[in-house]
PDB file of N, CA and C in Angstrom:
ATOM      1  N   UNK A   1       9.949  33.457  66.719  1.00  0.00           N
ATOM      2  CA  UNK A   1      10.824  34.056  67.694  1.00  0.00           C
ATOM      3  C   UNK A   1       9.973  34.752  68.760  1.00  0.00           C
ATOM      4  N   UNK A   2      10.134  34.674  70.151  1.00  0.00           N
ATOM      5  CA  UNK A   2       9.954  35.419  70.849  1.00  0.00           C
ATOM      6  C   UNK A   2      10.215  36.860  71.569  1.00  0.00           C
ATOM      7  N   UNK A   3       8.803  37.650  72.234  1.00  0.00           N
ATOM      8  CA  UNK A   3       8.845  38.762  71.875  1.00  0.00           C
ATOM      9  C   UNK A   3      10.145  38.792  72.903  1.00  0.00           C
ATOM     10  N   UNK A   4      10.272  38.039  73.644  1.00  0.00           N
ATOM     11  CA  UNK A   4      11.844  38.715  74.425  1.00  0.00           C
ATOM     12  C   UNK A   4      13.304  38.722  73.787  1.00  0.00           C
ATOM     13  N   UNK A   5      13.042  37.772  72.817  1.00  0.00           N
ATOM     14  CA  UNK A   5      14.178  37.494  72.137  1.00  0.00           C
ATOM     15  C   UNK A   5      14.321  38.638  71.073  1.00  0.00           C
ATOM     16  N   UNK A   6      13.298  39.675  70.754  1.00  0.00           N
ATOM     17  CA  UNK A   6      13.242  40.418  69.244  1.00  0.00           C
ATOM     18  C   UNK A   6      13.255  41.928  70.324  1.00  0.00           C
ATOM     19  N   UNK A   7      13.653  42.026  71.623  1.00  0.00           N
ATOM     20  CA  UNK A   7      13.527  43.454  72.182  1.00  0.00           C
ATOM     21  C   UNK A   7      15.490  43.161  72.534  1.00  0.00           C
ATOM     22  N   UNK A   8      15.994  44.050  72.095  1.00  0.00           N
ATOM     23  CA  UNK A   8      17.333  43.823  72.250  1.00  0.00           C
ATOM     24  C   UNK A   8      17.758  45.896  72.191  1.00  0.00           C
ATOM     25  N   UNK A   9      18.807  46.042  73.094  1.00  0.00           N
ATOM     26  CA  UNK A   9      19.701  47.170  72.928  1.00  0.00           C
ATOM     27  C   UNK A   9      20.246  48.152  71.863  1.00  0.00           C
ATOM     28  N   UNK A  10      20.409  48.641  72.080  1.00  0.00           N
ATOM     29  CA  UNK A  10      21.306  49.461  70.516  1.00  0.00           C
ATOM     30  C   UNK A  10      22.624  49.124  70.720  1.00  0.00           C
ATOM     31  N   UNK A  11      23.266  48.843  71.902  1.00  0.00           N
ATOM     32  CA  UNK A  11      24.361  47.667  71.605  1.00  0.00           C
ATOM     33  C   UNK A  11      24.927  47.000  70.684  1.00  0.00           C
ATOM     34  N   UNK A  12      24.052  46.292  71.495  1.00  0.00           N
ATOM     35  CA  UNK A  12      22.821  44.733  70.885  1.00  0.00           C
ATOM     36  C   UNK A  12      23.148  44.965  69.277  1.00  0.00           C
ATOM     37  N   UNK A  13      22.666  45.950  68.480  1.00  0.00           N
ATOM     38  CA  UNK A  13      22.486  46.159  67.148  1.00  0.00           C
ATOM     39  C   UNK A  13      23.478  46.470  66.744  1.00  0.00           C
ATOM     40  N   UNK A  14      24.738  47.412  67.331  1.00  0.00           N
ATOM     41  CA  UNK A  14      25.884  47.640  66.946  1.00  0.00           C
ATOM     42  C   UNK A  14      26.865  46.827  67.058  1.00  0.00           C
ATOM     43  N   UNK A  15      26.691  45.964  67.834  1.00  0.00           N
ATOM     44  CA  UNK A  15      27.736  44.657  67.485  1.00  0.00           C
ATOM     45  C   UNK A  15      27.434  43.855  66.731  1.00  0.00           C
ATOM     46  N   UNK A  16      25.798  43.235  66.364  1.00  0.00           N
ATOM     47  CA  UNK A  16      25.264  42.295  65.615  1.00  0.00           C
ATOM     48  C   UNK A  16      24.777  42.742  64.704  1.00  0.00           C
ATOM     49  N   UNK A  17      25.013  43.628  63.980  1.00  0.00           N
ATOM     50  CA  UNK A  17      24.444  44.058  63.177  1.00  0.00           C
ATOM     51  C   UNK A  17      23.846  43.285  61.716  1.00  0.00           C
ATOM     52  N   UNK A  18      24.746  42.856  61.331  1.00  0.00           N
ATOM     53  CA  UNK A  18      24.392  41.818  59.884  1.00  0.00           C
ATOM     54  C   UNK A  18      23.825  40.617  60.294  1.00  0.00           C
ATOM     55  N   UNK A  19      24.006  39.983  61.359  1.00  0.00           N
ATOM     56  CA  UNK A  19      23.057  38.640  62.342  1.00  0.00           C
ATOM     57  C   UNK A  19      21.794  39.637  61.945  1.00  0.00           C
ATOM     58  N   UNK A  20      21.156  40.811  63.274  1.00  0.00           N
ATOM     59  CA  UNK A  20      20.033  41.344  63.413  1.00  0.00           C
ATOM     60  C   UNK A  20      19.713  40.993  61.867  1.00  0.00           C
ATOM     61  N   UNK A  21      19.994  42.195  60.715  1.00  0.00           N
ATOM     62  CA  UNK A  21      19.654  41.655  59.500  1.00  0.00           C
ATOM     63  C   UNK A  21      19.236  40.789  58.854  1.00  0.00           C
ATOM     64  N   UNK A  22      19.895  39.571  59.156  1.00  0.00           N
ATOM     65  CA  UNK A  22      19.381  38.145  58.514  1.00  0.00           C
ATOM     66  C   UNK A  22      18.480  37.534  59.461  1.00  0.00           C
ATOM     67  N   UNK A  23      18.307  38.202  60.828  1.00  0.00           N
ATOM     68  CA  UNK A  23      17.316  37.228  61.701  1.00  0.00           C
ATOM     69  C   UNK A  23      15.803  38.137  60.979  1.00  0.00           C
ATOM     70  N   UNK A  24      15.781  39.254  61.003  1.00  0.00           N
ATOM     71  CA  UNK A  24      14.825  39.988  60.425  1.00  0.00           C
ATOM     72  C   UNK A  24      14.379  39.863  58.697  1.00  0.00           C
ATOM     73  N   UNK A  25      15.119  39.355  57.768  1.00  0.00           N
ATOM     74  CA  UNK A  25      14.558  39.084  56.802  1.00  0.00           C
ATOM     75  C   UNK A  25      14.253  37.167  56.936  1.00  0.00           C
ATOM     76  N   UNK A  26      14.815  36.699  58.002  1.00  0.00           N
ATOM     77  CA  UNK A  26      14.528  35.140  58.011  1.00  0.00           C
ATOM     78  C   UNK A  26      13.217  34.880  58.456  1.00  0.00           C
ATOM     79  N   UNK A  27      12.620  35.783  59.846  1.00  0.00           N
ATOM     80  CA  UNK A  27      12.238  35.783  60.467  1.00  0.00           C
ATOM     81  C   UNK A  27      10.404  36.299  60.274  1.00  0.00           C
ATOM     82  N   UNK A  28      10.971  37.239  59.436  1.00  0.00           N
ATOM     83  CA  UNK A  28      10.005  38.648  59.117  1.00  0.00           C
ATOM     84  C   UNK A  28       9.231  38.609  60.179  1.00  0.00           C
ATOM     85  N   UNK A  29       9.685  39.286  61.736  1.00  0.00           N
ATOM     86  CA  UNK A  29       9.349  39.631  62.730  1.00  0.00           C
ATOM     87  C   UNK A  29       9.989  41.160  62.996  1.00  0.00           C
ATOM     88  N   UNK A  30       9.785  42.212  63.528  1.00  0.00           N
ATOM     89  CA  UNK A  30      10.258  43.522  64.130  1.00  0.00           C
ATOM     90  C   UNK A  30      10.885  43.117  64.882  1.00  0.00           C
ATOM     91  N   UNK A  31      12.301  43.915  65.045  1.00  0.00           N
ATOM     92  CA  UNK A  31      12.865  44.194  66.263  1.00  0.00           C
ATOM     93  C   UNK A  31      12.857  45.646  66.935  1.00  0.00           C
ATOM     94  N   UNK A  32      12.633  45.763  68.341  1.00  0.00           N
ATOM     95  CA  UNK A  32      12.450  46.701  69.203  1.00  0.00           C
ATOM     96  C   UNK A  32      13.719  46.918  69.794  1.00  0.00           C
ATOM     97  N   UNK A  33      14.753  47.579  69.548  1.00  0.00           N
ATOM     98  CA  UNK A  33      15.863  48.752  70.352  1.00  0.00           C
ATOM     99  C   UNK A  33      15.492  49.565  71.092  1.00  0.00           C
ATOM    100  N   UNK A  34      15.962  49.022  72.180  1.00  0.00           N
ATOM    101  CA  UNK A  34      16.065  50.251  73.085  1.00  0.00           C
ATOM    102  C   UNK A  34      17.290  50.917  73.461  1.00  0.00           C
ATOM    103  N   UNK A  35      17.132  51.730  74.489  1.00  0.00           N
ATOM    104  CA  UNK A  35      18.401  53.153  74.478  1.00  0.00           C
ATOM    105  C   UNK A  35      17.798  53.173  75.961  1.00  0.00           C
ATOM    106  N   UNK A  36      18.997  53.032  76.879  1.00  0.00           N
ATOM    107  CA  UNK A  36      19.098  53.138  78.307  1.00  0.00           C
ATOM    108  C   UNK A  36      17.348  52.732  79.183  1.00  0.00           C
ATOM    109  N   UNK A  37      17.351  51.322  78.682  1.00  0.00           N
ATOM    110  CA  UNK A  37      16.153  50.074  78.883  1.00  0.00           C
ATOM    111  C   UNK A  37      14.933  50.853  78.059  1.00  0.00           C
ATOM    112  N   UNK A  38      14.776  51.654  77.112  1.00  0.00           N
ATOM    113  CA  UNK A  38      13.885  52.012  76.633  1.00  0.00           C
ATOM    114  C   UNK A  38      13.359  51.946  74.910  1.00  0.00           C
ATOM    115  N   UNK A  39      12.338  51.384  75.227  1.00  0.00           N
ATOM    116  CA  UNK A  39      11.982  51.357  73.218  1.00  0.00           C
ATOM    117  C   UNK A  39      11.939  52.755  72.812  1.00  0.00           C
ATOM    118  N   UNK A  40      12.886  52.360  71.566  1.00  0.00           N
ATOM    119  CA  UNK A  40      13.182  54.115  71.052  1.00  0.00           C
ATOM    120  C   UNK A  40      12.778  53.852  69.662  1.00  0.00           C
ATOM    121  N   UNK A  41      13.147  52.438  69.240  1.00  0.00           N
ATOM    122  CA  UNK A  41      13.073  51.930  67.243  1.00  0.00           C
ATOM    123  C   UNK A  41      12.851  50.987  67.213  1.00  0.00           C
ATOM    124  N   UNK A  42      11.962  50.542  65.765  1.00  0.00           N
ATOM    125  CA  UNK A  42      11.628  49.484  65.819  1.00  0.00           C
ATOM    126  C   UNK A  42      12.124  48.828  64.391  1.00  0.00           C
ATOM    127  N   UNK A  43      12.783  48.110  64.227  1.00  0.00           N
ATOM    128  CA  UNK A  43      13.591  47.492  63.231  1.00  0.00           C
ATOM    129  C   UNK A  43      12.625  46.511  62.257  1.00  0.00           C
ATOM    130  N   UNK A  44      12.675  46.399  61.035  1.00  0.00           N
ATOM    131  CA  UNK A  44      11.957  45.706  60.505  1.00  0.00           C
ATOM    132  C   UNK A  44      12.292  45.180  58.944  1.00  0.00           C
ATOM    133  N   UNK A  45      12.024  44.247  58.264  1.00  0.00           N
ATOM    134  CA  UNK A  45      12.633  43.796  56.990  1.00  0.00           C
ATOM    135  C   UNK A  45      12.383  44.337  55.842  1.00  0.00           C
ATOM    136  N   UNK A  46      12.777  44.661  54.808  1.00  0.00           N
ATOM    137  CA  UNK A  46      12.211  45.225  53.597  1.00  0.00           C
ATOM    138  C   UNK A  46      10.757  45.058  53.151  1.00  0.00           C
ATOM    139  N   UNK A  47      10.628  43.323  53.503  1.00  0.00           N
ATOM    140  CA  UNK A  47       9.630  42.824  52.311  1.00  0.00           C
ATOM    141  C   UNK A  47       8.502  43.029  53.808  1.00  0.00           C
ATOM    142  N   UNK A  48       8.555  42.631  54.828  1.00  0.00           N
ATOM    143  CA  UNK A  48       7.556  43.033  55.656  1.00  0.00           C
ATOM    144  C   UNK A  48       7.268  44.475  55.629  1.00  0.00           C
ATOM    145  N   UNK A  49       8.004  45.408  55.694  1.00  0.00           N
ATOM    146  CA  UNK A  49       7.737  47.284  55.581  1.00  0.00           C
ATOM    147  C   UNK A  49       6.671  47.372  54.140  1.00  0.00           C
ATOM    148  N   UNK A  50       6.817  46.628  53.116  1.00  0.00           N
ATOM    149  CA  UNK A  50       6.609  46.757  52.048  1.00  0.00           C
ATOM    150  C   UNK A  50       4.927  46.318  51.995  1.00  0.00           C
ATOM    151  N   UNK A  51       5.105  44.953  52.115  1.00  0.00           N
ATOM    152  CA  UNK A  51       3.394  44.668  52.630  1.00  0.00           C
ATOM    153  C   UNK A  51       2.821  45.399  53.489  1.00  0.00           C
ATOM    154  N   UNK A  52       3.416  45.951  54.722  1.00  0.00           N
ATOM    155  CA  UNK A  52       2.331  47.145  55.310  1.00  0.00           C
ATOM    156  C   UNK A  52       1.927  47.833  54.744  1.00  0.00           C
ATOM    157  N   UNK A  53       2.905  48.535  53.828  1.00  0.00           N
ATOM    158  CA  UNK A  53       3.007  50.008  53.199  1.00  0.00           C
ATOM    159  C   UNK A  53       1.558  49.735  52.736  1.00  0.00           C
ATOM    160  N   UNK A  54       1.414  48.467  51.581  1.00  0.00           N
ATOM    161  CA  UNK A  54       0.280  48.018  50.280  1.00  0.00           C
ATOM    162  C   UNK A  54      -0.816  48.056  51.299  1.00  0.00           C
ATOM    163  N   UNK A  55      -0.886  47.499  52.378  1.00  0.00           N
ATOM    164  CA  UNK A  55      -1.943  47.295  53.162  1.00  0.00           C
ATOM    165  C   UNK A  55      -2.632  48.989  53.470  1.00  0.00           C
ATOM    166  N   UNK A  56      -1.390  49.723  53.973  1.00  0.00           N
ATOM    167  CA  UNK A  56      -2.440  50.410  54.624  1.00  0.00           C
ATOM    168  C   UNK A  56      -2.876  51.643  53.398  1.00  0.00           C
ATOM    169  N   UNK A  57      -1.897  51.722  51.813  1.00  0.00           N
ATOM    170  CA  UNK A  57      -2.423  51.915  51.050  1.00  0.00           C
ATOM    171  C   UNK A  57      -4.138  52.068  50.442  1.00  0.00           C
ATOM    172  N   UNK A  58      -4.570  50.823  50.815  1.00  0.00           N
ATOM    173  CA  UNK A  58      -5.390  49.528  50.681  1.00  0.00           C
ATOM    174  C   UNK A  58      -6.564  50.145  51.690  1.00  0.00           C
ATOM    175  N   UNK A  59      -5.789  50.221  52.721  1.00  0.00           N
ATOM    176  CA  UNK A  59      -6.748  50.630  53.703  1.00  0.00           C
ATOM    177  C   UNK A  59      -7.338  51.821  53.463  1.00  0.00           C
ATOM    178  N   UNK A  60      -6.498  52.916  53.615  1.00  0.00           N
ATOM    179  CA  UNK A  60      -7.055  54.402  52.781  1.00  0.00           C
ATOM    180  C   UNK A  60      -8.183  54.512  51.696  1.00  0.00           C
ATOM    181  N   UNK A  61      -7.810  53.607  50.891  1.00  0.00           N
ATOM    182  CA  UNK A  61      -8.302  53.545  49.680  1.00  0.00           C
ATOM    183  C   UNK A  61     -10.305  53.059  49.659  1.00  0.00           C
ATOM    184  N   UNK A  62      -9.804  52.119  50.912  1.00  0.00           N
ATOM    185  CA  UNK A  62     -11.528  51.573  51.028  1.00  0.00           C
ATOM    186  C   UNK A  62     -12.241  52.927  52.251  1.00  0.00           C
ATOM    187  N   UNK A  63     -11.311  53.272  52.696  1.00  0.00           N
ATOM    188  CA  UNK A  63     -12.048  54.460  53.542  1.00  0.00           C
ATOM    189  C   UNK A  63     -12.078  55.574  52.903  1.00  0.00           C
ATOM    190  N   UNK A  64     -11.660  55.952  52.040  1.00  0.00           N
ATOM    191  CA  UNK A  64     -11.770  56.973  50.846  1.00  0.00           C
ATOM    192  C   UNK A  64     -13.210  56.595  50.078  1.00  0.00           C
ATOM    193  N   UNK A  65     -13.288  54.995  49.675  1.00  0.00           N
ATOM    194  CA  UNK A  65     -14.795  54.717  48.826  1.00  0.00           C
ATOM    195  C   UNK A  65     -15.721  54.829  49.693  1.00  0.00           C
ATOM    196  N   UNK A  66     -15.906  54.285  51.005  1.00  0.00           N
ATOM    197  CA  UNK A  66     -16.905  54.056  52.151  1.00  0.00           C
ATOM    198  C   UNK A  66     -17.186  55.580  52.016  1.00  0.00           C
ATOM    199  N   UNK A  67     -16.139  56.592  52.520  1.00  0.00           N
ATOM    200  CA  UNK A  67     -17.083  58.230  52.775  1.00  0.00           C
ATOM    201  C   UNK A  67     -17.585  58.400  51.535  1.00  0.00           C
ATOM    202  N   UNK A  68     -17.217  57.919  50.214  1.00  0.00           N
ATOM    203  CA  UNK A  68     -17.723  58.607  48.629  1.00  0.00           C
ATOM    204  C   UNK A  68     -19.382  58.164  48.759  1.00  0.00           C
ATOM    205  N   UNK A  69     -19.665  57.075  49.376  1.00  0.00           N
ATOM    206  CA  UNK A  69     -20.445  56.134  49.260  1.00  0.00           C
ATOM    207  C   UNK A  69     -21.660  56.843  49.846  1.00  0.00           C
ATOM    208  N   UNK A  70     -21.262  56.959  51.381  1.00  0.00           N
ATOM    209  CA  UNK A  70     -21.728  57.598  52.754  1.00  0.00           C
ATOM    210  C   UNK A  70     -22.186  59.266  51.817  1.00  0.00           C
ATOM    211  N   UNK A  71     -21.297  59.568  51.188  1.00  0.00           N
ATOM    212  CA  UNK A  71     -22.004  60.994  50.514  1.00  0.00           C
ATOM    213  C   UNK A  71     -22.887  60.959  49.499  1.00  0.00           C
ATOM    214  N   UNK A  72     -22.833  59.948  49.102  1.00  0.00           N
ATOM    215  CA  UNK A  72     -23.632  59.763  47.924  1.00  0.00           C
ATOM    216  C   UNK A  72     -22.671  60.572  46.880  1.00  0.00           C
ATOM    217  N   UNK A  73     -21.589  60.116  46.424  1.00  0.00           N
ATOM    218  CA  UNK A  73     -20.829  60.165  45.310  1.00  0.00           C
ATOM    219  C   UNK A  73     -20.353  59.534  44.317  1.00  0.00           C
ATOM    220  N   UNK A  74     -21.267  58.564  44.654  1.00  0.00           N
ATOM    221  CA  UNK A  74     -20.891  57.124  43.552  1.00  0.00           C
ATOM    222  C   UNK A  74     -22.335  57.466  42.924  1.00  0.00           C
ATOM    223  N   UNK A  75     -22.181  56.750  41.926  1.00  0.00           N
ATOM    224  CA  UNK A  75     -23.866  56.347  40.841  1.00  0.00           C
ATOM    225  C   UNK A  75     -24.020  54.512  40.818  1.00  0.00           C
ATOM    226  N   UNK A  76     -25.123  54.043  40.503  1.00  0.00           N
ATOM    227  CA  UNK A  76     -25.438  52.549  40.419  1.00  0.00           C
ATOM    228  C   UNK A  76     -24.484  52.588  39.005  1.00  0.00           C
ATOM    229  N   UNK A  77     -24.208  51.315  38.889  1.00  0.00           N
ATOM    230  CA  UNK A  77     -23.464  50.851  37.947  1.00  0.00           C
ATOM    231  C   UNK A  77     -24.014  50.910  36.759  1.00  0.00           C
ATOM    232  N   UNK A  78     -25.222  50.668  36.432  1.00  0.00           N
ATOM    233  CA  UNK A  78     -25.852  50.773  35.136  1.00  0.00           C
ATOM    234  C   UNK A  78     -25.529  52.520  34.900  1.00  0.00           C
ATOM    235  N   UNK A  79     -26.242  53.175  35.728  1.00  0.00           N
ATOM    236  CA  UNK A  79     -25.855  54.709  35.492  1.00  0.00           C
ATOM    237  C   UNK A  79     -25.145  54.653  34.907  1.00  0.00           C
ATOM    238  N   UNK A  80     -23.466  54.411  35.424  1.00  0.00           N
ATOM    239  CA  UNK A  80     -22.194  54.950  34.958  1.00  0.00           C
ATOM    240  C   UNK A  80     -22.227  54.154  33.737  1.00  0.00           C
ATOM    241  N   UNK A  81     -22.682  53.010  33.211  1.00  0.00           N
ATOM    242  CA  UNK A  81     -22.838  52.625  31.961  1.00  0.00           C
ATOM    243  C   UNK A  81     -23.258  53.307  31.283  1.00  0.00           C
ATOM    244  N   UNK A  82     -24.407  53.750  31.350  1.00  0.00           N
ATOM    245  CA  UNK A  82     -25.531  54.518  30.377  1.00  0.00           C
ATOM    246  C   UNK A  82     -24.637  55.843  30.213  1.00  0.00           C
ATOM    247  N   UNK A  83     -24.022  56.574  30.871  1.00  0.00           N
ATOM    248  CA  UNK A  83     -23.430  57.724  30.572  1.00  0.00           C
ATOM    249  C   UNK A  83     -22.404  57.463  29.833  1.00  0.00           C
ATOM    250  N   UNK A  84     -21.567  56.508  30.020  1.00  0.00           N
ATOM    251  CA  UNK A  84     -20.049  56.172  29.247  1.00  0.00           C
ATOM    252  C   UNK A  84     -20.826  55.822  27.198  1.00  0.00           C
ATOM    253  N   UNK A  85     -21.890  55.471  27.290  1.00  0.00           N
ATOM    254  CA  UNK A  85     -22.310  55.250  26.119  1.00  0.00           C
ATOM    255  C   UNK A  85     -22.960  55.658  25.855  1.00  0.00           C
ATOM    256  N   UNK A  86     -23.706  56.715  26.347  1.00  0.00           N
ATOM    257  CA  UNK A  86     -24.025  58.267  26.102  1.00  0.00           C
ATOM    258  C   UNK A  86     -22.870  59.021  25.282  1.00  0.00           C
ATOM    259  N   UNK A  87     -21.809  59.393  26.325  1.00  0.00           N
ATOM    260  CA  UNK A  87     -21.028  60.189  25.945  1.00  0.00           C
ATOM    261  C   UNK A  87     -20.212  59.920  24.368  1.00  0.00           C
ATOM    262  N   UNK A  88     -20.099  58.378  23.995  1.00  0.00           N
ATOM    263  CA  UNK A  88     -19.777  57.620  22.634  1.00  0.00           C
ATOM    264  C   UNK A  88     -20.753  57.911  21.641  1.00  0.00           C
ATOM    265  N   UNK A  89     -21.910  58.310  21.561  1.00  0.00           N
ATOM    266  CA  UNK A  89     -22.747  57.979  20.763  1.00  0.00           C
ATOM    267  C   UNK A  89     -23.088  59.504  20.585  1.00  0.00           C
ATOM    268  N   UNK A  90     -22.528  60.586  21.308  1.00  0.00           N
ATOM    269  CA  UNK A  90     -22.408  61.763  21.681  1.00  0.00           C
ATOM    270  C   UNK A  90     -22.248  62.968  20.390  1.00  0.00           C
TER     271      UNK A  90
END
């Protein structure tokens, strides 16, 4: 779908409402509402909101290890071995 076709009114959304719906989970593209010619919301499908969410989860998560890294807060892998069977033999 095109981006002109997915920028529609709040109208637009209040008359079509269950269409918008099924074009957005068919589609899994955003729609952009606007309010007196202006983008105000951006409409979007469950399962697409859902994969962002994981993504930017995801994303955090590797920029959370990169600074651990950058600080020197990690150990080499054998390390963390040798201690885990340290601490067993303990």
């Amino acid at each position: 779908m095109k981006l002109s076709e997915r920028i529609k009114p709040i109208s637009y959304l209040k008359a079509n409402a269950a269409e918008v719906i099924a074009k957005l989970a068919e589609h899994q593209q955003p729609m952009i509402i606007t309010v007196n010619g202006e983008a105000k919301a951006v409409l979007q499908d469950i399962d697409s909101y859902e994969e962002m969410q994981e993504a930017i989860a995801l994303m955090k998560a590797l920029t959370l290890t990169e600074q651990q890294v950058k600080e020197g807060g990690v150990e080499p892998l054998d390390e963390a071995f040798r201690q885990v069977r340290d601490s067993y033999k303990g």
